[in-house]
PDBML (XML) file of the C-alpha atoms, coordinates in Angstrom:
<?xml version="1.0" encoding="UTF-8" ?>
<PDBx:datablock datablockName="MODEL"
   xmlns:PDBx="http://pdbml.pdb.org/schema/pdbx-v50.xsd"
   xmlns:xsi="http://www.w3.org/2001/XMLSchema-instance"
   xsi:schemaLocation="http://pdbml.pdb.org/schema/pdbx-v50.xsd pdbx-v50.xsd">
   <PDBx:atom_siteCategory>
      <PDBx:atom_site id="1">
         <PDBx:B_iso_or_equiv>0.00</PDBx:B_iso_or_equiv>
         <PDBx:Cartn_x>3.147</PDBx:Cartn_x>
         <PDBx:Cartn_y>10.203</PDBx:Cartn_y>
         <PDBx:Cartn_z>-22.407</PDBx:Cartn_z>
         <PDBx:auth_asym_id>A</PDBx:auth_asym_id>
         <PDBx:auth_atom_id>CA</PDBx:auth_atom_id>
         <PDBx:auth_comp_id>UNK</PDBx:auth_comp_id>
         <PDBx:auth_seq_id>1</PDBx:auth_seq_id>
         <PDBx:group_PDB>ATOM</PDBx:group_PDB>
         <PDBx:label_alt_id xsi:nil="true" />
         <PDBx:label_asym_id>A</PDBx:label_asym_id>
         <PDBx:label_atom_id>CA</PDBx:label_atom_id>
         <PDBx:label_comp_id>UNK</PDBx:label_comp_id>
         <PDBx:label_entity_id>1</PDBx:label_entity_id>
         <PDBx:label_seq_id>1</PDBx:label_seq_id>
         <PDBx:occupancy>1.00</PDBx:occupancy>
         <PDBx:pdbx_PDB_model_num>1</PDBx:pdbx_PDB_model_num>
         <PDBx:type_symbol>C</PDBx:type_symbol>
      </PDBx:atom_site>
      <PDBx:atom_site id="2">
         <PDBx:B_iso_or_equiv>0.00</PDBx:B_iso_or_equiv>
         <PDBx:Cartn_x>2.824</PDBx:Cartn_x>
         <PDBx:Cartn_y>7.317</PDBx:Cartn_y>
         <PDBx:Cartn_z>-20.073</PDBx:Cartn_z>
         <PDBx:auth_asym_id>A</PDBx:auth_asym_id>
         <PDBx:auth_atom_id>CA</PDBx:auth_atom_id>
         <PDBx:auth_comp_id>UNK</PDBx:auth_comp_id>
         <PDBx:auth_seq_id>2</PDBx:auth_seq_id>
         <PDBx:group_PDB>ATOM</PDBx:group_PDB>
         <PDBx:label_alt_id xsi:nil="true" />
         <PDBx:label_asym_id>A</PDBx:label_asym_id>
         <PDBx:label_atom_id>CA</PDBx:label_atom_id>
         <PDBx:label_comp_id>UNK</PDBx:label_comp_id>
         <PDBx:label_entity_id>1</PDBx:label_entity_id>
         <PDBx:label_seq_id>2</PDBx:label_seq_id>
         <PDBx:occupancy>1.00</PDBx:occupancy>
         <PDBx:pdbx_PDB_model_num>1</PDBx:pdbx_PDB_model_num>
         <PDBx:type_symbol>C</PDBx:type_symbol>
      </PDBx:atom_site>
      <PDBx:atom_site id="3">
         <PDBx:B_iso_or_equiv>0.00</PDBx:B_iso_or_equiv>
         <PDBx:Cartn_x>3.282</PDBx:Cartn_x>
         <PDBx:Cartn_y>8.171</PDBx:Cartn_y>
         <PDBx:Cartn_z>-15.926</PDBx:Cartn_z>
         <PDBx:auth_asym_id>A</PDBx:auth_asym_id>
         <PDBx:auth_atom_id>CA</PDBx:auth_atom_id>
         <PDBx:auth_comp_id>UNK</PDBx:auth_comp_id>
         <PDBx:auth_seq_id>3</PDBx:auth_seq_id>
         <PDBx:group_PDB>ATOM</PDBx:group_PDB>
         <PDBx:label_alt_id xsi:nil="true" />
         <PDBx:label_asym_id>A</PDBx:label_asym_id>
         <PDBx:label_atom_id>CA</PDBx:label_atom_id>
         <PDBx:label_comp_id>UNK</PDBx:label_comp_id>
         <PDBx:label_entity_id>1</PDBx:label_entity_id>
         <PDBx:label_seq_id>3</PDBx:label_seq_id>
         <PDBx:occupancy>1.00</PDBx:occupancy>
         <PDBx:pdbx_PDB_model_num>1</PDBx:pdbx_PDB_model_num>
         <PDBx:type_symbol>C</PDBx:type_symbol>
      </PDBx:atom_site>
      <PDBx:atom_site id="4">
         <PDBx:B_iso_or_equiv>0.00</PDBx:B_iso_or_equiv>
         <PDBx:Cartn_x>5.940</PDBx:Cartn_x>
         <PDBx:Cartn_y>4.878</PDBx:Cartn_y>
         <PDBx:Cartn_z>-15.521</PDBx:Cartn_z>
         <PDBx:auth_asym_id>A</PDBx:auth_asym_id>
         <PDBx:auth_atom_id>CA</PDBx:auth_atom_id>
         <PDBx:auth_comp_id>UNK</PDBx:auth_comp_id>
         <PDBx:auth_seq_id>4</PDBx:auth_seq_id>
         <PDBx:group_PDB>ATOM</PDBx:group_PDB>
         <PDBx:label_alt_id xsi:nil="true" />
         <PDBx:label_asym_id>A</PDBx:label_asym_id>
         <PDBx:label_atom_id>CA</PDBx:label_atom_id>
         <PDBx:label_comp_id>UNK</PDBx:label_comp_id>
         <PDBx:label_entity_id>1</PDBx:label_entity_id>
         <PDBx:label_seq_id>4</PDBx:label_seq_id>
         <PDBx:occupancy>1.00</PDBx:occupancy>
         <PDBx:pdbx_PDB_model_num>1</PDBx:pdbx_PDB_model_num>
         <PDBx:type_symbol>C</PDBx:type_symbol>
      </PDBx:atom_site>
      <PDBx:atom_site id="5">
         <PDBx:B_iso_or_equiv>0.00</PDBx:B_iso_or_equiv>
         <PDBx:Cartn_x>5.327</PDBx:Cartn_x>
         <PDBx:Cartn_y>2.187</PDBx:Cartn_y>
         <PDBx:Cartn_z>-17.977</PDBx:Cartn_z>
         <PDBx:auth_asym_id>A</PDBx:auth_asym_id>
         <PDBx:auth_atom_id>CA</PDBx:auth_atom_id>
         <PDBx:auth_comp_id>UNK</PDBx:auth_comp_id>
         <PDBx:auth_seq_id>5</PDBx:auth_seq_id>
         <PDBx:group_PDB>ATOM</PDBx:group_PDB>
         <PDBx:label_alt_id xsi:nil="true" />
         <PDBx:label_asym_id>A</PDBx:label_asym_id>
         <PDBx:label_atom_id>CA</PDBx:label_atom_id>
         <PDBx:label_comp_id>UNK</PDBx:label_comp_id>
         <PDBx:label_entity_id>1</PDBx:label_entity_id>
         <PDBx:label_seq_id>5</PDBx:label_seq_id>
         <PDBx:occupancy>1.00</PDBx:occupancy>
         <PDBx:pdbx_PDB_model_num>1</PDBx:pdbx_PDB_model_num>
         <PDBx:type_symbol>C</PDBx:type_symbol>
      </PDBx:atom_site>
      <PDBx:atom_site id="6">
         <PDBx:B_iso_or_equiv>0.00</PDBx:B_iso_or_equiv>
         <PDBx:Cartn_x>6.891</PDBx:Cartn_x>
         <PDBx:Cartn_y>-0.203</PDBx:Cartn_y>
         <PDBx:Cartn_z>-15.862</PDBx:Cartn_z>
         <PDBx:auth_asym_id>A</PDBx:auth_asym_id>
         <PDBx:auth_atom_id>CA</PDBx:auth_atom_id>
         <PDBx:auth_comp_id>UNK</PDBx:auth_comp_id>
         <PDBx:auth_seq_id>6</PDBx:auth_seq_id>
         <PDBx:group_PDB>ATOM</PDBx:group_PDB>
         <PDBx:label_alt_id xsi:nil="true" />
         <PDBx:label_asym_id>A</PDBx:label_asym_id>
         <PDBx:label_atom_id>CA</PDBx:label_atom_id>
         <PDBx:label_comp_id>UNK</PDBx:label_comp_id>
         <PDBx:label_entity_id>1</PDBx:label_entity_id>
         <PDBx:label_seq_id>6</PDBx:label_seq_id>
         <PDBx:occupancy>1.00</PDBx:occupancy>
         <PDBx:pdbx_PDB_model_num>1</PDBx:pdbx_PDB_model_num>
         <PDBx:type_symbol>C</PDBx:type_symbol>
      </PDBx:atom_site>
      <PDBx:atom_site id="7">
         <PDBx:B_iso_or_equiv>0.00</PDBx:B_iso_or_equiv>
         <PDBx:Cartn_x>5.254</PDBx:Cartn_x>
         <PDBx:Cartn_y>0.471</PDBx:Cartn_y>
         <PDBx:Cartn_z>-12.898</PDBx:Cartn_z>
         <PDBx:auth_asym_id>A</PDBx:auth_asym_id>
         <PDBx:auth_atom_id>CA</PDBx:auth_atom_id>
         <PDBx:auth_comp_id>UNK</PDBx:auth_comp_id>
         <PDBx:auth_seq_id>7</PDBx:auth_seq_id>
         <PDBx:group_PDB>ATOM</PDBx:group_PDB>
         <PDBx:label_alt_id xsi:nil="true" />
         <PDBx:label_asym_id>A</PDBx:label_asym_id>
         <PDBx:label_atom_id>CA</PDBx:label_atom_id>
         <PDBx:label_comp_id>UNK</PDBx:label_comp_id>
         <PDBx:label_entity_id>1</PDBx:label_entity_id>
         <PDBx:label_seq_id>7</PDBx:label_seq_id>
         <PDBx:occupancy>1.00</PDBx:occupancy>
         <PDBx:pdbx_PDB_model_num>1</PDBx:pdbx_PDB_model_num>
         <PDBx:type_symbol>C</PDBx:type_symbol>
      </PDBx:atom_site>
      <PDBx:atom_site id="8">
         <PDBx:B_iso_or_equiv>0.00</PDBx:B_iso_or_equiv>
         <PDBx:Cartn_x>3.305</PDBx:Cartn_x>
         <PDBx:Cartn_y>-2.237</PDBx:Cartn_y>
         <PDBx:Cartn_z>-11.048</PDBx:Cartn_z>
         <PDBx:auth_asym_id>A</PDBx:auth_asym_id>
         <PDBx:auth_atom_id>CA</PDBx:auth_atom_id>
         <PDBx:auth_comp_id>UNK</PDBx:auth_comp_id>
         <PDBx:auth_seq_id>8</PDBx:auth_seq_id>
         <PDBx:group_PDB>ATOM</PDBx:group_PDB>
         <PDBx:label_alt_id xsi:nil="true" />
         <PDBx:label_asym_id>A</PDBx:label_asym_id>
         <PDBx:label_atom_id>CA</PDBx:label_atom_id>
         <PDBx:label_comp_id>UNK</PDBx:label_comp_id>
         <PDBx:label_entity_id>1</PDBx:label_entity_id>
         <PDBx:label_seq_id>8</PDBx:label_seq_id>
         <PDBx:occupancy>1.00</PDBx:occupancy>
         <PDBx:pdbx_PDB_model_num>1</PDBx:pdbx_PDB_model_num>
         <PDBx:type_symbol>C</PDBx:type_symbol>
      </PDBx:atom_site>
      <PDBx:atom_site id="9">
         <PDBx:B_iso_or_equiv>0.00</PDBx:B_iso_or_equiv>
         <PDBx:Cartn_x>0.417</PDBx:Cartn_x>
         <PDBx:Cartn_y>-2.567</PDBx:Cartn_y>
         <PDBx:Cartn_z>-8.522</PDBx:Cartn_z>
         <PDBx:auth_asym_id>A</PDBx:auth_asym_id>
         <PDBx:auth_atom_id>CA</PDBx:auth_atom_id>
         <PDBx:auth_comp_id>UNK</PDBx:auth_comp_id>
         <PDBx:auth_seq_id>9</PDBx:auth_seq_id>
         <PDBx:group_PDB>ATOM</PDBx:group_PDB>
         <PDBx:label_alt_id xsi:nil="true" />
         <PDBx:label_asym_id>A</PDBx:label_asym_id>
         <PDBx:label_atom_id>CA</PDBx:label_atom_id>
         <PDBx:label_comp_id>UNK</PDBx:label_comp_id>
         <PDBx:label_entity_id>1</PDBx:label_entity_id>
         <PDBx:label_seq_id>9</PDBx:label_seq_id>
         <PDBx:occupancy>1.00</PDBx:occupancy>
         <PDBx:pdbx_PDB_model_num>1</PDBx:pdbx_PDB_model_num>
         <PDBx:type_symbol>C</PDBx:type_symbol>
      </PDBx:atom_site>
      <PDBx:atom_site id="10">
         <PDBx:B_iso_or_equiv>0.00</PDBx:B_iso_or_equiv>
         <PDBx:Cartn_x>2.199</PDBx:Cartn_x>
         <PDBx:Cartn_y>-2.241</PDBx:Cartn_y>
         <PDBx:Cartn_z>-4.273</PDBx:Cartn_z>
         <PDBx:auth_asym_id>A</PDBx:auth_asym_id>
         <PDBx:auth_atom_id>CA</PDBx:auth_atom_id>
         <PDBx:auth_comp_id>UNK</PDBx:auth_comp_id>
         <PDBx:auth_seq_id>10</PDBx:auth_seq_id>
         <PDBx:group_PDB>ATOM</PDBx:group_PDB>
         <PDBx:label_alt_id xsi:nil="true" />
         <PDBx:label_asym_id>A</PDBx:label_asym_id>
         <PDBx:label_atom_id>CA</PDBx:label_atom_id>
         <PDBx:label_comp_id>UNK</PDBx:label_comp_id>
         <PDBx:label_entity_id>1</PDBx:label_entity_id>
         <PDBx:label_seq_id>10</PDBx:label_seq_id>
         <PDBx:occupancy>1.00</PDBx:occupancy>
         <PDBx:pdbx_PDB_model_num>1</PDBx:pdbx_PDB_model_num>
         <PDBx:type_symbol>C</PDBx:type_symbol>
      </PDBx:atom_site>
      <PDBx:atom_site id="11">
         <PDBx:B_iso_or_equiv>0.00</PDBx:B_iso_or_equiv>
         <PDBx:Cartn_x>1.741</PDBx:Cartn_x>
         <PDBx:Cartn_y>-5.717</PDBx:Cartn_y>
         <PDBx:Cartn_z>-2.697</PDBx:Cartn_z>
         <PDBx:auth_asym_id>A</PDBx:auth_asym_id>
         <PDBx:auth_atom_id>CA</PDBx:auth_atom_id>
         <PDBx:auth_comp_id>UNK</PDBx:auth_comp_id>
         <PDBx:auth_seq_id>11</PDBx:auth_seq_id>
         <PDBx:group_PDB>ATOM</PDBx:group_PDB>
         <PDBx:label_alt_id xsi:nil="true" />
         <PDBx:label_asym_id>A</PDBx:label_asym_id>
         <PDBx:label_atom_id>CA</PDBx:label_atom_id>
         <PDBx:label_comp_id>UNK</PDBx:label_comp_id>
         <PDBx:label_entity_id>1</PDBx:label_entity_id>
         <PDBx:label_seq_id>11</PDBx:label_seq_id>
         <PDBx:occupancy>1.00</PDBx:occupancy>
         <PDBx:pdbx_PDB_model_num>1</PDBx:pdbx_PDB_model_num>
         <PDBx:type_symbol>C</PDBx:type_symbol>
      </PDBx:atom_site>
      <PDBx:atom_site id="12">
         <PDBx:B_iso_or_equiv>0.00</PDBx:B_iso_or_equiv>
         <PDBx:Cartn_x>0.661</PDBx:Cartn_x>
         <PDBx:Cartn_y>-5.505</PDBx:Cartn_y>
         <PDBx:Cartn_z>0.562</PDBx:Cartn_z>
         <PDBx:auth_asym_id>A</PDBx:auth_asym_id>
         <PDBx:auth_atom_id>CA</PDBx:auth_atom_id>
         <PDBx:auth_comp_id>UNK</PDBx:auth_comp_id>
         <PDBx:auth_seq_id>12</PDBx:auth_seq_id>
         <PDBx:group_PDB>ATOM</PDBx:group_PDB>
         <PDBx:label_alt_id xsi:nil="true" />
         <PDBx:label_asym_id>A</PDBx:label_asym_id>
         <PDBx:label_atom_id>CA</PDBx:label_atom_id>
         <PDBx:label_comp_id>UNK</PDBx:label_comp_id>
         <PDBx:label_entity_id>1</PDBx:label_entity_id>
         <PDBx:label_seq_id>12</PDBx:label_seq_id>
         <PDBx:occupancy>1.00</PDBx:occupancy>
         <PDBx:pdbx_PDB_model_num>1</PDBx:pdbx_PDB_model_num>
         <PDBx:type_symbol>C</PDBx:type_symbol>
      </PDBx:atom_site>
      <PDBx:atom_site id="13">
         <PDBx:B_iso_or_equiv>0.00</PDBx:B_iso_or_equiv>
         <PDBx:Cartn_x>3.290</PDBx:Cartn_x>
         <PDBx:Cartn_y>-5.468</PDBx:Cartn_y>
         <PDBx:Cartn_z>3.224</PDBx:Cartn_z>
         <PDBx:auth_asym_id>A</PDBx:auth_asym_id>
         <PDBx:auth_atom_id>CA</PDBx:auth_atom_id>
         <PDBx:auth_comp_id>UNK</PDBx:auth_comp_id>
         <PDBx:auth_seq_id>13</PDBx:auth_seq_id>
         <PDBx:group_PDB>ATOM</PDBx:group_PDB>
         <PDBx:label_alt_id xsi:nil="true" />
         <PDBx:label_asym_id>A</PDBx:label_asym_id>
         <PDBx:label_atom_id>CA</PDBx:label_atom_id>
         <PDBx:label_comp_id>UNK</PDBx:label_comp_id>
         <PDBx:label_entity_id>1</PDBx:label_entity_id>
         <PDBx:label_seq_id>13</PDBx:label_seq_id>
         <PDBx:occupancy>1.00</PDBx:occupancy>
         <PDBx:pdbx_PDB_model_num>1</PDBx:pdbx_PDB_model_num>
         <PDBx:type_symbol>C</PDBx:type_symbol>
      </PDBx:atom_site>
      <PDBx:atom_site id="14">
         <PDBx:B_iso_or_equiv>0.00</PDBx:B_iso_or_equiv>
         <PDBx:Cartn_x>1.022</PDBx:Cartn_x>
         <PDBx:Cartn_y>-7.507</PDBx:Cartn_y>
         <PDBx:Cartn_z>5.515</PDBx:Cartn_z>
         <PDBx:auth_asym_id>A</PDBx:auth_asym_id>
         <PDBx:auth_atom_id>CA</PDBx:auth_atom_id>
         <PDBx:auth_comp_id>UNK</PDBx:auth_comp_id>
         <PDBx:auth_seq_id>14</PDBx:auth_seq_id>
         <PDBx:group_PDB>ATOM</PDBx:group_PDB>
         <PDBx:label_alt_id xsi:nil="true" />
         <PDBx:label_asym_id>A</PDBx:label_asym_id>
         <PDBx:label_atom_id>CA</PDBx:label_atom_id>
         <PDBx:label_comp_id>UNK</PDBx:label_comp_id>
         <PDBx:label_entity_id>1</PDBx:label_entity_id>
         <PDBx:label_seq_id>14</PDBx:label_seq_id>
         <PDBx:occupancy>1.00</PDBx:occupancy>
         <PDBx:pdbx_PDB_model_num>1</PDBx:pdbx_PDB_model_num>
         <PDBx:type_symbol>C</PDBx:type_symbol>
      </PDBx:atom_site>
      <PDBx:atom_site id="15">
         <PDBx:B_iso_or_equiv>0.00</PDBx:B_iso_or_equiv>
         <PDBx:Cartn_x>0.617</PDBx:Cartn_x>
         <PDBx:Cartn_y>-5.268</PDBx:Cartn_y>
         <PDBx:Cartn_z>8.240</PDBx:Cartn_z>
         <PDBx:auth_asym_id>A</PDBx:auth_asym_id>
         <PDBx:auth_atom_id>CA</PDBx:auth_atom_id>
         <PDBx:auth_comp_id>UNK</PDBx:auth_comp_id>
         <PDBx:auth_seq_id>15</PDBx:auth_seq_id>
         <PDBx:group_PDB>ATOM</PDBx:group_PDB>
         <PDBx:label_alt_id xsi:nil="true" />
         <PDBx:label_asym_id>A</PDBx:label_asym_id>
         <PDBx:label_atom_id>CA</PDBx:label_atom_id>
         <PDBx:label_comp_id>UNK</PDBx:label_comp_id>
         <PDBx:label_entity_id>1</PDBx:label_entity_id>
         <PDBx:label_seq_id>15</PDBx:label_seq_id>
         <PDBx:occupancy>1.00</PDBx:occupancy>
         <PDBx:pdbx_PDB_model_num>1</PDBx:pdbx_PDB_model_num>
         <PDBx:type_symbol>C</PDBx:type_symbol>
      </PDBx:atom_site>
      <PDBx:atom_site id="16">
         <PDBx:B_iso_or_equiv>0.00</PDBx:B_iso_or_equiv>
         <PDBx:Cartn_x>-1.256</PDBx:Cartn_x>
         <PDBx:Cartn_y>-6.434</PDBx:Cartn_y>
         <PDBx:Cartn_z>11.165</PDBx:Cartn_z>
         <PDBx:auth_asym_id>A</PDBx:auth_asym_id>
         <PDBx:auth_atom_id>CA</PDBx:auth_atom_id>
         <PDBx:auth_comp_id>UNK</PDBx:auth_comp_id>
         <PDBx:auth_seq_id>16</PDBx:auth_seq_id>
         <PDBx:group_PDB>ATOM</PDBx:group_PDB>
         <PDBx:label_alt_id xsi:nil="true" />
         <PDBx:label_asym_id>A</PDBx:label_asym_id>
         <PDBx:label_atom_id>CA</PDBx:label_atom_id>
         <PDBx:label_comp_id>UNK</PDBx:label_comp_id>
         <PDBx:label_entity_id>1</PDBx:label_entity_id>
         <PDBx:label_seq_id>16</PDBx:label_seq_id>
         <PDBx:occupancy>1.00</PDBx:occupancy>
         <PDBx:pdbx_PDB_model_num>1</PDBx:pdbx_PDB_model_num>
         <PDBx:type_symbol>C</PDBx:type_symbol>
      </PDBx:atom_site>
      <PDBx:atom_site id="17">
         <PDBx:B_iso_or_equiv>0.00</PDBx:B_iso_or_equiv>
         <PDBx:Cartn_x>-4.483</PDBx:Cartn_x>
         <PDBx:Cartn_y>-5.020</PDBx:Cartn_y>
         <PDBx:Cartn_z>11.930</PDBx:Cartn_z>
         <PDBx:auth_asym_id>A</PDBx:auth_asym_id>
         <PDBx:auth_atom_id>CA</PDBx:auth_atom_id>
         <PDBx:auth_comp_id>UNK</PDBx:auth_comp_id>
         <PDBx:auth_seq_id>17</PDBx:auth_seq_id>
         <PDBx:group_PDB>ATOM</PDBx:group_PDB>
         <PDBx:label_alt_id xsi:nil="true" />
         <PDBx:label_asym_id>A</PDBx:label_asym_id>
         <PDBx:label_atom_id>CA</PDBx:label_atom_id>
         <PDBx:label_comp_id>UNK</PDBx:label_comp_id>
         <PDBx:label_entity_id>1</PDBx:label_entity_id>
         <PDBx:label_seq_id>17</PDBx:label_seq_id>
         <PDBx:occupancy>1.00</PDBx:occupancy>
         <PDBx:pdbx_PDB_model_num>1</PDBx:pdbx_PDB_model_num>
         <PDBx:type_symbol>C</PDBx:type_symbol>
      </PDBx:atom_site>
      <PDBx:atom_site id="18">
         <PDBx:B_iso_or_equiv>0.00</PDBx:B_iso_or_equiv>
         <PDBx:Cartn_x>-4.222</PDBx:Cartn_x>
         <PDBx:Cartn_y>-1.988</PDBx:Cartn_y>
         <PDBx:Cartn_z>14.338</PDBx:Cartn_z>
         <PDBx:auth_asym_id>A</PDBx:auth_asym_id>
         <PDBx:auth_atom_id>CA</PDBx:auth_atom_id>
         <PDBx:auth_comp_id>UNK</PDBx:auth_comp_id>
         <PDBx:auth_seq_id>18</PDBx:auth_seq_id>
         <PDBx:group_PDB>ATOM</PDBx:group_PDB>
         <PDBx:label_alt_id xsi:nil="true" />
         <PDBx:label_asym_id>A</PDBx:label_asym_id>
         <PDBx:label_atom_id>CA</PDBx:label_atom_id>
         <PDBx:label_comp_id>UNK</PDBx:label_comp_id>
         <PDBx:label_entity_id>1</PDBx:label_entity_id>
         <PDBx:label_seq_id>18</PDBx:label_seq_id>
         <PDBx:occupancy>1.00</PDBx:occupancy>
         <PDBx:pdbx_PDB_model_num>1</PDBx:pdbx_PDB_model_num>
         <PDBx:type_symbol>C</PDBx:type_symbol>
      </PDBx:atom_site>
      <PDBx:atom_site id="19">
         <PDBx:B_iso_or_equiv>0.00</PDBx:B_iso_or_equiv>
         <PDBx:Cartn_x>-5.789</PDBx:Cartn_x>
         <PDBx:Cartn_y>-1.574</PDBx:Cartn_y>
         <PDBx:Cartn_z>17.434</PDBx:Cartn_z>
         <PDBx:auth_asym_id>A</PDBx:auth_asym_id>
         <PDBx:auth_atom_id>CA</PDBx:auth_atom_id>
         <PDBx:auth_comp_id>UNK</PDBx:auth_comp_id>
         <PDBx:auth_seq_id>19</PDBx:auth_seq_id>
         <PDBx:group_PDB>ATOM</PDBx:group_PDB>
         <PDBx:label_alt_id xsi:nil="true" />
         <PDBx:label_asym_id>A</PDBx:label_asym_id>
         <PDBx:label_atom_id>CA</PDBx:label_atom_id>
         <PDBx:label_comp_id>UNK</PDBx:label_comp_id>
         <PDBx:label_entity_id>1</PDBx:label_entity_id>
         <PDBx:label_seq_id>19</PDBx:label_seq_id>
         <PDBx:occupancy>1.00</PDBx:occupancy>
         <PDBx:pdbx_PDB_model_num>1</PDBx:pdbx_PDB_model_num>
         <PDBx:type_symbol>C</PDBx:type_symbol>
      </PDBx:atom_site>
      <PDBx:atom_site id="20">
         <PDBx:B_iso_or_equiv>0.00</PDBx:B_iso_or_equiv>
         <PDBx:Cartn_x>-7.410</PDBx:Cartn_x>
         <PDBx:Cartn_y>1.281</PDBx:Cartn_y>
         <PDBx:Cartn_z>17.649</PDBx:Cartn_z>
         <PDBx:auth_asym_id>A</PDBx:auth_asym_id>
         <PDBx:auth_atom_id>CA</PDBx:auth_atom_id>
         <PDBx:auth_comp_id>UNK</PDBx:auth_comp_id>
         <PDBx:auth_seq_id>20</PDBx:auth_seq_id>
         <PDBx:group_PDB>ATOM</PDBx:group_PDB>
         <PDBx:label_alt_id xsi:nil="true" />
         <PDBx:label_asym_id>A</PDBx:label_asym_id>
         <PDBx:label_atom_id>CA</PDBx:label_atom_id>
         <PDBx:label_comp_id>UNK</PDBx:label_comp_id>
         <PDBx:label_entity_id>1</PDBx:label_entity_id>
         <PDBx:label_seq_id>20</PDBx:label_seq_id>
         <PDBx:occupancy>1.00</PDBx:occupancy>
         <PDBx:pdbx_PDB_model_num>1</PDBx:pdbx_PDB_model_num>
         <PDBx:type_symbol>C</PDBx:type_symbol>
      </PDBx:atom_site>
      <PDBx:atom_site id="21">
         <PDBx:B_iso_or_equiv>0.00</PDBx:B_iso_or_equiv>
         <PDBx:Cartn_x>-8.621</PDBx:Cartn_x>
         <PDBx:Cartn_y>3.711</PDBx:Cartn_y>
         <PDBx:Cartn_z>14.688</PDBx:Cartn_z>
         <PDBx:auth_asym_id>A</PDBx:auth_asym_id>
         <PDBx:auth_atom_id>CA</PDBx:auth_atom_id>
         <PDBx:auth_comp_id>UNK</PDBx:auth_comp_id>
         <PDBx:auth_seq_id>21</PDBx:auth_seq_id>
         <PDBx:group_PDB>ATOM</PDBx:group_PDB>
         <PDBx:label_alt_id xsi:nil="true" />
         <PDBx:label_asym_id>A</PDBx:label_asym_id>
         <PDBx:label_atom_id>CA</PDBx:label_atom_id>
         <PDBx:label_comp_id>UNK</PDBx:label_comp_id>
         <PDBx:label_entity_id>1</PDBx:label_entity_id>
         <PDBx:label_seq_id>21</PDBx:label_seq_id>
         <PDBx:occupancy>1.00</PDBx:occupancy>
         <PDBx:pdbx_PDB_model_num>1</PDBx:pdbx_PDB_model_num>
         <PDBx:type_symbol>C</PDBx:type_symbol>
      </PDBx:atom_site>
      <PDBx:atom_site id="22">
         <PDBx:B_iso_or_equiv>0.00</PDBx:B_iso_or_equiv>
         <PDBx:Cartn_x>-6.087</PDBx:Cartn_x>
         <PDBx:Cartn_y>6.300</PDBx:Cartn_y>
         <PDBx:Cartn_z>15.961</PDBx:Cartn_z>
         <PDBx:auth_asym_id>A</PDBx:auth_asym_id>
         <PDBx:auth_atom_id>CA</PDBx:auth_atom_id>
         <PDBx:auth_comp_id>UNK</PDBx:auth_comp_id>
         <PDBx:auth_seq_id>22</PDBx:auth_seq_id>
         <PDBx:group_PDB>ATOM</PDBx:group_PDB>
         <PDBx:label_alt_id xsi:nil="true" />
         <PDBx:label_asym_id>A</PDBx:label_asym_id>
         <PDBx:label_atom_id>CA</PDBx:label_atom_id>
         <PDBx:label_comp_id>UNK</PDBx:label_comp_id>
         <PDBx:label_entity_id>1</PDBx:label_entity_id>
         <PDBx:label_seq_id>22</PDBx:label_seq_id>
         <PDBx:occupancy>1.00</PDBx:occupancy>
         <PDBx:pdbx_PDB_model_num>1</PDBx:pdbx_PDB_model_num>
         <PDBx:type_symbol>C</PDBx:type_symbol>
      </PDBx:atom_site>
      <PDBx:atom_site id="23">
         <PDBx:B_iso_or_equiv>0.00</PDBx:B_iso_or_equiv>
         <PDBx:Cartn_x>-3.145</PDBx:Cartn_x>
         <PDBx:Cartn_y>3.598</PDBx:Cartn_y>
         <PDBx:Cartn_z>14.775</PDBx:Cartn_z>
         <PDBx:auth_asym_id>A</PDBx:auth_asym_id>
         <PDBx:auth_atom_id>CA</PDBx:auth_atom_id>
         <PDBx:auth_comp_id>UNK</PDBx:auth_comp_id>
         <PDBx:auth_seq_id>23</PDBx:auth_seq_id>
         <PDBx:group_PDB>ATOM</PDBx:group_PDB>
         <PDBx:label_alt_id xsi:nil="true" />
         <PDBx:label_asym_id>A</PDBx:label_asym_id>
         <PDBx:label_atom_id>CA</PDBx:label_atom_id>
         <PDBx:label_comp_id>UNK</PDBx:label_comp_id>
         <PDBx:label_entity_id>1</PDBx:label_entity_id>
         <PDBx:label_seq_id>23</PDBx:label_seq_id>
         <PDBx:occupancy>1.00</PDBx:occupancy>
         <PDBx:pdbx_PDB_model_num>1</PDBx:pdbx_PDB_model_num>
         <PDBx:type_symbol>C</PDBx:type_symbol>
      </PDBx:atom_site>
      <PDBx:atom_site id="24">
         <PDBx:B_iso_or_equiv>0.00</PDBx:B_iso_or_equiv>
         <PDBx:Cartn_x>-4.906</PDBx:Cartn_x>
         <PDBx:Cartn_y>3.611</PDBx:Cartn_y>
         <PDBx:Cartn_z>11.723</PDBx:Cartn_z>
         <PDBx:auth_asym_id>A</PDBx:auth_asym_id>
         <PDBx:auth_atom_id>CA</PDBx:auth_atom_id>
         <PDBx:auth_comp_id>UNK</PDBx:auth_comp_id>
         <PDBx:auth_seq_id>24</PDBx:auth_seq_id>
         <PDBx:group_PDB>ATOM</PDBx:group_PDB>
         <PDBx:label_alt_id xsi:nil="true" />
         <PDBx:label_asym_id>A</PDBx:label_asym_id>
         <PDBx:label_atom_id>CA</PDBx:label_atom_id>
         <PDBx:label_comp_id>UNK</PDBx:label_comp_id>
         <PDBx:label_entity_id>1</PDBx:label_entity_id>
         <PDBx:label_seq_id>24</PDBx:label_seq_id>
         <PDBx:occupancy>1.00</PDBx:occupancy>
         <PDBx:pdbx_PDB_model_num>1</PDBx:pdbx_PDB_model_num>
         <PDBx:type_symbol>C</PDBx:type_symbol>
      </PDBx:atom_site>
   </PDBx:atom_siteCategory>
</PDBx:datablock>
């Protein structure tokens, strides 16, 4: 029994990078 058979891969929402690790 398939998960979702129509699922499909996220695209990235082109988030900026952050800055700092603790943004991350």
């Amino acid at each position: 029994i398939p998960i979702d058979p129509d699922w499909q891969i996220p695209a990235s929402d082109g988030q900026s990078q952050a800055t700092s690790i603790a943004d991350v």
